[in-house]
N, C-alpha and C. Protein backbone atom coordinates (compact mmCIF):
# COMPACT_ATOMS: atom_id res chain seq x y z
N UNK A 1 -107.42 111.46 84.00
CA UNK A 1 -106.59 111.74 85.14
C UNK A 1 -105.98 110.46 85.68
N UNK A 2 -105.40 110.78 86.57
CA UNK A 2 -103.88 109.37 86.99
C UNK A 2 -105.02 108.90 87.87
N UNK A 3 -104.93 107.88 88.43
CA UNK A 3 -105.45 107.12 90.09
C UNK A 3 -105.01 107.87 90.84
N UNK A 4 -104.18 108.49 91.09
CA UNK A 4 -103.03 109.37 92.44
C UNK A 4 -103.99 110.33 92.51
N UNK A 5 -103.99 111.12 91.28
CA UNK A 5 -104.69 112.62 91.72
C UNK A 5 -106.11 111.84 91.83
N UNK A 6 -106.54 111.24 91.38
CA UNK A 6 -107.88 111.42 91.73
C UNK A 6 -108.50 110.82 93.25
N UNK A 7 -107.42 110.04 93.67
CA UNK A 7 -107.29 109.68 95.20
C UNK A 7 -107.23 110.75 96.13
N UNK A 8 -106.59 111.73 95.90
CA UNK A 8 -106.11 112.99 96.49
C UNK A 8 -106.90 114.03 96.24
N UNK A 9 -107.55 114.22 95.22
CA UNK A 9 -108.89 114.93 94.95
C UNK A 9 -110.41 114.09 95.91
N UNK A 10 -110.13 112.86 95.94
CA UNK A 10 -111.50 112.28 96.71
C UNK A 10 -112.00 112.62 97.89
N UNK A 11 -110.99 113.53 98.44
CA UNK A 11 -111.53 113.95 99.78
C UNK A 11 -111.67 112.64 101.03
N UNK A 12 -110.13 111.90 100.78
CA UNK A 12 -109.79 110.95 101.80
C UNK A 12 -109.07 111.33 102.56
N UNK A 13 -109.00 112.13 104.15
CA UNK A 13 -107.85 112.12 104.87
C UNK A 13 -106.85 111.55 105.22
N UNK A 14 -105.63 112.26 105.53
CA UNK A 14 -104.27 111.42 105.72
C UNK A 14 -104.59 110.09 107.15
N UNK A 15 -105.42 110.34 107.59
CA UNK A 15 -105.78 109.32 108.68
C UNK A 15 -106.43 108.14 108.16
N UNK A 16 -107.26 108.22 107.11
CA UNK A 16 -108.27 107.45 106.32
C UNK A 16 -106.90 106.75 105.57
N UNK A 17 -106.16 107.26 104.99
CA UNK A 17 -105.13 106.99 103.81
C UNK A 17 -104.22 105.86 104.93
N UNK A 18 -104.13 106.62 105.64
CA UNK A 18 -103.23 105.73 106.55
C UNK A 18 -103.60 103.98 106.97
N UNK A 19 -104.90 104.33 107.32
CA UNK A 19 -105.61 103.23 107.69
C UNK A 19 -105.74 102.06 106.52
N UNK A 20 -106.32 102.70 105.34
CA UNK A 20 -106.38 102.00 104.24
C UNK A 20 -104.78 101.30 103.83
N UNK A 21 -104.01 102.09 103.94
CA UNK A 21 -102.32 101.30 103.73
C UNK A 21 -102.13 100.38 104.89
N UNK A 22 -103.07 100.46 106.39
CA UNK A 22 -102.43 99.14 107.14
C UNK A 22 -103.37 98.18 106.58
N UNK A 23 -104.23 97.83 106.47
CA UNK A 23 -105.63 96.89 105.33
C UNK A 23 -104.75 96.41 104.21
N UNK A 24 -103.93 97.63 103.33
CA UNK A 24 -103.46 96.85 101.89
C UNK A 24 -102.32 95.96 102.66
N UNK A 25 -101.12 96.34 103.78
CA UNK A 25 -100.17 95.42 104.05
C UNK A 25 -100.37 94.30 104.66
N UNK A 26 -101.88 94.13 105.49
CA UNK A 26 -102.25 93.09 106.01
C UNK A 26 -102.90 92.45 104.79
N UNK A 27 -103.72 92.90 103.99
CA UNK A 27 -103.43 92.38 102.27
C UNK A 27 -102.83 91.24 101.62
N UNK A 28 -101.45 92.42 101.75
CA UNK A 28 -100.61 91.71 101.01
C UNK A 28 -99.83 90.43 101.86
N UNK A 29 -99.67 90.92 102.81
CA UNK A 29 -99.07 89.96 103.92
C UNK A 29 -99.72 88.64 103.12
N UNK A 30 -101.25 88.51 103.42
CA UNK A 30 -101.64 87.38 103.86
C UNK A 30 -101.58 86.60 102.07
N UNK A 31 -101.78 87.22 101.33
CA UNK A 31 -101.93 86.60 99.97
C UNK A 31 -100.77 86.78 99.74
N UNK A 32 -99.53 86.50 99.86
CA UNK A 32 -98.22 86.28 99.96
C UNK A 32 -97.81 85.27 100.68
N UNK A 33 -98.44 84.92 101.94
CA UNK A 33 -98.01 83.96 102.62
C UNK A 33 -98.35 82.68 101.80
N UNK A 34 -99.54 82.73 101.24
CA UNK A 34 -99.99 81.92 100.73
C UNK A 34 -99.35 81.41 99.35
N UNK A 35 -98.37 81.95 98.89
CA UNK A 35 -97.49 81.72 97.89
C UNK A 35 -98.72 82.20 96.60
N UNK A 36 -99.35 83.20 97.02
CA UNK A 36 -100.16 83.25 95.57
C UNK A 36 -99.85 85.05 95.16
N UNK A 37 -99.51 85.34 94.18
CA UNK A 37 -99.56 86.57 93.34
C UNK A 37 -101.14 87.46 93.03
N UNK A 38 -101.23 88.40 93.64
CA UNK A 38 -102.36 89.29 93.01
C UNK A 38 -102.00 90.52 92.30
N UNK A 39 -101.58 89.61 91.10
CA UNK A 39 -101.38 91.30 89.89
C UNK A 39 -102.05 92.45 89.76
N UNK A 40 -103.55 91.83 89.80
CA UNK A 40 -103.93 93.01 90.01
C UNK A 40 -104.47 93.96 90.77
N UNK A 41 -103.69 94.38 92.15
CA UNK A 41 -104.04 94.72 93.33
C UNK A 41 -101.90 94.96 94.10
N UNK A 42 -101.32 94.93 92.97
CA UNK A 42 -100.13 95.48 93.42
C UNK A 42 -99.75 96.34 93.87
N UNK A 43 -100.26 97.44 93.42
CA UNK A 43 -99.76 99.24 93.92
C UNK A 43 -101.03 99.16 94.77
N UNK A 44 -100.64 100.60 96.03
CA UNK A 44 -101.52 100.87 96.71
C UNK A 44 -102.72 101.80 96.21
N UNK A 45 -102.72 102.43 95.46
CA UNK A 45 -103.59 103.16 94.07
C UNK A 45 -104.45 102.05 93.38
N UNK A 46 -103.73 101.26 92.98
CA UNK A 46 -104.72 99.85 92.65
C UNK A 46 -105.61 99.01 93.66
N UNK A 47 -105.20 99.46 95.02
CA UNK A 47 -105.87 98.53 96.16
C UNK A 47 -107.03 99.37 95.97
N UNK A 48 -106.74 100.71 96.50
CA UNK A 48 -107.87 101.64 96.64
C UNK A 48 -108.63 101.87 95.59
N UNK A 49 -108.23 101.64 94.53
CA UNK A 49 -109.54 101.51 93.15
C UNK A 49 -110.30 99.86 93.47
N UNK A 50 -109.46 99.05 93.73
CA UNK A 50 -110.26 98.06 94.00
C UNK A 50 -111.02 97.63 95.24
N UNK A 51 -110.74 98.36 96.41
CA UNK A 51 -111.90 98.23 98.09
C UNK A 51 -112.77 99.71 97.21
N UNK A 52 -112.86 100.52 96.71
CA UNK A 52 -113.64 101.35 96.25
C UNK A 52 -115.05 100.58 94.91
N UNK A 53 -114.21 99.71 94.38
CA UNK A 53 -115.36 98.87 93.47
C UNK A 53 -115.56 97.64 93.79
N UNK A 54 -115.09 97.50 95.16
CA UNK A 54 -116.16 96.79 96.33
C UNK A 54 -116.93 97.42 96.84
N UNK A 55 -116.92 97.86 97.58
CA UNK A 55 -117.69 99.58 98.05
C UNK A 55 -118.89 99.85 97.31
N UNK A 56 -118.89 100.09 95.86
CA UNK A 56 -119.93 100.08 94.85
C UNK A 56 -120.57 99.32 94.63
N UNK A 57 -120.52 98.00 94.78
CA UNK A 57 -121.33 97.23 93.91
C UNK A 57 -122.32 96.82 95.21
N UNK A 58 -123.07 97.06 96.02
CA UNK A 58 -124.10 97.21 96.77
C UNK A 58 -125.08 98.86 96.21
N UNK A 59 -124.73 99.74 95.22
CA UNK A 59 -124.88 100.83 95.16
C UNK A 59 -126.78 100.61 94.00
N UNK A 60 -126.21 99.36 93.29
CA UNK A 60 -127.00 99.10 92.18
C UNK A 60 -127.95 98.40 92.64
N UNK A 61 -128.08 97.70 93.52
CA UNK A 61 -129.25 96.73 94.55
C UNK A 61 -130.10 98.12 95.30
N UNK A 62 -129.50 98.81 96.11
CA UNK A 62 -130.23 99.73 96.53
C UNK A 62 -131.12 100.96 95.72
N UNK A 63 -130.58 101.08 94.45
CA UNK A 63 -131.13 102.06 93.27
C UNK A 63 -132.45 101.39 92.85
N UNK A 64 -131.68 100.52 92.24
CA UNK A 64 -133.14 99.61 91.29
C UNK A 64 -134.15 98.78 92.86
N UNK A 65 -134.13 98.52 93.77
CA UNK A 65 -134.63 98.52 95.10
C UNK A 65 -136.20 99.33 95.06
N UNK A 66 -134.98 100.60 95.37
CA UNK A 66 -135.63 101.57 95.41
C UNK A 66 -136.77 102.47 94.71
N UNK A 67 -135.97 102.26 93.33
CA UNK A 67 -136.62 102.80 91.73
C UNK A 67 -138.12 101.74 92.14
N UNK A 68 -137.98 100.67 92.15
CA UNK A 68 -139.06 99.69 92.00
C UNK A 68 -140.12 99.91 93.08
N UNK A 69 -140.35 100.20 93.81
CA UNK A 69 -140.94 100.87 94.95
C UNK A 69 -141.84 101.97 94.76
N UNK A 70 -140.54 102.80 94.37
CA UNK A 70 -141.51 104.03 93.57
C UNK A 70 -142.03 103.97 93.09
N UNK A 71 -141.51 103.05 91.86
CA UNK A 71 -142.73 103.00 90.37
C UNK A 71 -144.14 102.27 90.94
N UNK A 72 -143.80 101.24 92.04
CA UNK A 72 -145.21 100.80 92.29
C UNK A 72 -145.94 101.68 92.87
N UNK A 73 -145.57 102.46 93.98
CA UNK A 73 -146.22 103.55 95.03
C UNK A 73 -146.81 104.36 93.47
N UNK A 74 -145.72 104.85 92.54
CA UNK A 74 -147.14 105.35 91.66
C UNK A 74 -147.94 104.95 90.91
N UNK A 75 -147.79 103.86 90.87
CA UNK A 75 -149.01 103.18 90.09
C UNK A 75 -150.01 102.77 91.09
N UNK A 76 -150.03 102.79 92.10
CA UNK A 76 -151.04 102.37 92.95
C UNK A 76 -151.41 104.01 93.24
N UNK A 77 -151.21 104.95 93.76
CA UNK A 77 -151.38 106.09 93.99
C UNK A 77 -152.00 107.08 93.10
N UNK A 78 -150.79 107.12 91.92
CA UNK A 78 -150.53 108.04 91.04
C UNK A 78 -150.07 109.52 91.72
N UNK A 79 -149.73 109.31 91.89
CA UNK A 79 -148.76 110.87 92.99
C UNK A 79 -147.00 110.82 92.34
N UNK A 80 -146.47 111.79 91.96
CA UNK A 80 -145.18 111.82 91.88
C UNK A 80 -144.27 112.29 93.07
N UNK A 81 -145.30 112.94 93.95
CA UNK A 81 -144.85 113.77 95.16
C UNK A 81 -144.22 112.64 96.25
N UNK A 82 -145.56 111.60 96.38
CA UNK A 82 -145.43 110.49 97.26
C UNK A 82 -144.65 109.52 96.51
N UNK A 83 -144.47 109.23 95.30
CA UNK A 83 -143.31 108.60 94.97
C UNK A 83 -142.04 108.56 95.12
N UNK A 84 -142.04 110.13 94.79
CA UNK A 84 -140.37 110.63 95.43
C UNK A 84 -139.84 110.58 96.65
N UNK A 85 -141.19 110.29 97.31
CA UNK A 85 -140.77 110.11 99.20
C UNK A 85 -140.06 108.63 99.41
N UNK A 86 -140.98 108.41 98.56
CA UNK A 86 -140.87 106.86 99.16
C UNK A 86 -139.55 106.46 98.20
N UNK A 87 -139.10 106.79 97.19
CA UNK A 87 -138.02 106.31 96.46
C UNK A 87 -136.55 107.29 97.81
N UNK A 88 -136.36 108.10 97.94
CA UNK A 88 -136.11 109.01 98.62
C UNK A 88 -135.58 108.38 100.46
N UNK A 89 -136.98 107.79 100.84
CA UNK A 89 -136.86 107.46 102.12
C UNK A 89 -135.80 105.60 102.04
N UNK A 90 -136.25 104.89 101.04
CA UNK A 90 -135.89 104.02 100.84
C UNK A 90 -134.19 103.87 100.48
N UNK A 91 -134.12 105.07 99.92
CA UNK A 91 -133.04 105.06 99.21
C UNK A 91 -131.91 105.64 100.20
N UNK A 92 -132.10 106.16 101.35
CA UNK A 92 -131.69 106.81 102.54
C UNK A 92 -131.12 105.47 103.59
N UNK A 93 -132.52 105.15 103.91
CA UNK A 93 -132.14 103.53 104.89
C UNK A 93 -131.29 102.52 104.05
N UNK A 94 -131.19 102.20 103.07
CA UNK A 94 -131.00 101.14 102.68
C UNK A 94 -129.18 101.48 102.21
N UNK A 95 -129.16 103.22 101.88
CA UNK A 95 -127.80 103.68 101.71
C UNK A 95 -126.82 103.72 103.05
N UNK A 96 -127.57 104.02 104.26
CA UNK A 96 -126.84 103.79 105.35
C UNK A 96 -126.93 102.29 105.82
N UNK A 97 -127.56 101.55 105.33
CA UNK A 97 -126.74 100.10 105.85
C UNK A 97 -126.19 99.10 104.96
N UNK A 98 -125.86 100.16 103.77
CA UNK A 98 -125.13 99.38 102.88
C UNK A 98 -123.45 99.85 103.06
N UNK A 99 -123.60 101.33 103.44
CA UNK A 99 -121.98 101.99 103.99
C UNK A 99 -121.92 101.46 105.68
N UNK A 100 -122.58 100.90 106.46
CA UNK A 100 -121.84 100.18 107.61
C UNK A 100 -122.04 98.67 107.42
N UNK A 101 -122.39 98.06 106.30
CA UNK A 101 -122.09 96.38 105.80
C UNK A 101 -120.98 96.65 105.53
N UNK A 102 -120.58 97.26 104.40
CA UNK A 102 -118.92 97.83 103.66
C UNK A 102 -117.98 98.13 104.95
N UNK A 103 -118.31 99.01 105.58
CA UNK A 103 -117.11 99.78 106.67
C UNK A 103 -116.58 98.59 107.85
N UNK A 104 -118.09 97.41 108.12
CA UNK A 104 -117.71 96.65 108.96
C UNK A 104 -116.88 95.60 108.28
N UNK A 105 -117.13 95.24 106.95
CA UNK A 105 -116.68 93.91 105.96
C UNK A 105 -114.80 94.41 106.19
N UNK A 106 -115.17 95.89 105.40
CA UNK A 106 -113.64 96.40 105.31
C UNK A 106 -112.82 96.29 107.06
N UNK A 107 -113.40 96.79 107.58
CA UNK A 107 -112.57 96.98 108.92
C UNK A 107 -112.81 99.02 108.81
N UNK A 108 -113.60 99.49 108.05
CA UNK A 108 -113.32 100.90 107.95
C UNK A 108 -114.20 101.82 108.21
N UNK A 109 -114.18 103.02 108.67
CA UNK A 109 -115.17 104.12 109.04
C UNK A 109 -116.61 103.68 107.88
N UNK A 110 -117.56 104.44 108.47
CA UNK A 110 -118.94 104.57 106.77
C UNK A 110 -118.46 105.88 106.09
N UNK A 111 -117.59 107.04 107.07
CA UNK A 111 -117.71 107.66 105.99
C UNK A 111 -116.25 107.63 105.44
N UNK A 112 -115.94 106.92 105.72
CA UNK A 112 -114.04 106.45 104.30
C UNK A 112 -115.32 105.81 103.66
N UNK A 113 -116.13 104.48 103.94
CA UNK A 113 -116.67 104.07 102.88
C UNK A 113 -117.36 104.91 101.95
N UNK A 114 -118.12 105.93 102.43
CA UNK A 114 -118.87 106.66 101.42
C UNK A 114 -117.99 107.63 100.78
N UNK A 115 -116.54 108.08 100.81
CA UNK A 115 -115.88 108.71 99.82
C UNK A 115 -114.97 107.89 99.28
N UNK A 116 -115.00 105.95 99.62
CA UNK A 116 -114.74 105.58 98.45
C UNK A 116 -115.67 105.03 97.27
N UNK A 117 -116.62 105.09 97.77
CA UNK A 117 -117.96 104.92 96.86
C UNK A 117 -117.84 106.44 95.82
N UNK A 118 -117.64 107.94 96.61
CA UNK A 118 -117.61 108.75 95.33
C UNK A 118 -116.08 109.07 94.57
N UNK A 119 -115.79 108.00 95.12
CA UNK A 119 -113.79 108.00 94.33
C UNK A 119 -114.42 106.74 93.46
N UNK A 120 -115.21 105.87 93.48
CA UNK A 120 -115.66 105.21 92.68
C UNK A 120 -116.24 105.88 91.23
N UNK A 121 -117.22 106.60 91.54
CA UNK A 121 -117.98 107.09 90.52
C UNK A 121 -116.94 108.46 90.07
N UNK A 122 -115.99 108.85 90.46
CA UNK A 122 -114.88 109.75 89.80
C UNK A 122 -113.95 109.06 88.65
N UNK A 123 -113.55 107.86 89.07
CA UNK A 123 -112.97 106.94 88.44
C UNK A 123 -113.72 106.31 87.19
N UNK A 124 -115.17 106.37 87.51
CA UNK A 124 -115.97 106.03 86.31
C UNK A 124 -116.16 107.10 85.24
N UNK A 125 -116.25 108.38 85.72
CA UNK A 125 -116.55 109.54 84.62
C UNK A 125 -114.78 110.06 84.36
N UNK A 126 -114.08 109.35 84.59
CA UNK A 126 -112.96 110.14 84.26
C UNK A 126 -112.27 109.46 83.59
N UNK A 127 -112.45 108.08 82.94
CA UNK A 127 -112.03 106.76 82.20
C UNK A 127 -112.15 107.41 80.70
């Protein structure tokens, strides 16, 4: 699928969309002033694939985090029940202050951040 539709499939509102286009022109503004070219971050479809795989890459610290936790809680335990809590509970806190690090870095809501985190992983299974 194109970047367009799958932007428009992500379940970003025209308010969210909006916001994200004043971010890309203050963007571009500023890495323009600077007499420097960013090829790749030209179209506004390309911005938003790229603040979206910013967005992500806090996604893999909190997994394996988390995963690691678990696996110890069951090896000290041996419970899969209490593992899953604790992978579960971990994986909860650490997901909500990784979407308001992103939303504050960006200038943007947590939840634009968290549907560009799953416009992220759309973009990955649809390559």
């Amino acid at each position: 699928m194109d970047k367009r539709q799958l932007i428009l499939k992500s379940g970003l509102s025209l308010r969210e969309i909006i916001s994200l286009r004043k971010k890309y022109l203050e963007f571009k503004g500023k890495a323009y002033r600077k007499e420097e070219k960013i090829k790749d971050i030209e179209s506004f479809s390309d911005y938003i694939a790229f603040v979206s795989r910013l967005c992500w890459k806090g996604m893999y610290m909190i997994t394996f985090f988390s995963l690691s936790f678990a696996i110890y809680d069951y090896y000290i335990y041996e419970e899969i029940v209490s593992a899953m809590k604790v992978f579960l509970l971990l994986y909860a806190i650490m997901l909500v202050c990784v979407l308001k690090n992103n939303g504050d870095y960006f200038h943007i809501k947590i939840g634009t951040t968290f549907k560009l985190i799953i416009l992220r992983v759309m973009l990955v299974f649809n390559k």
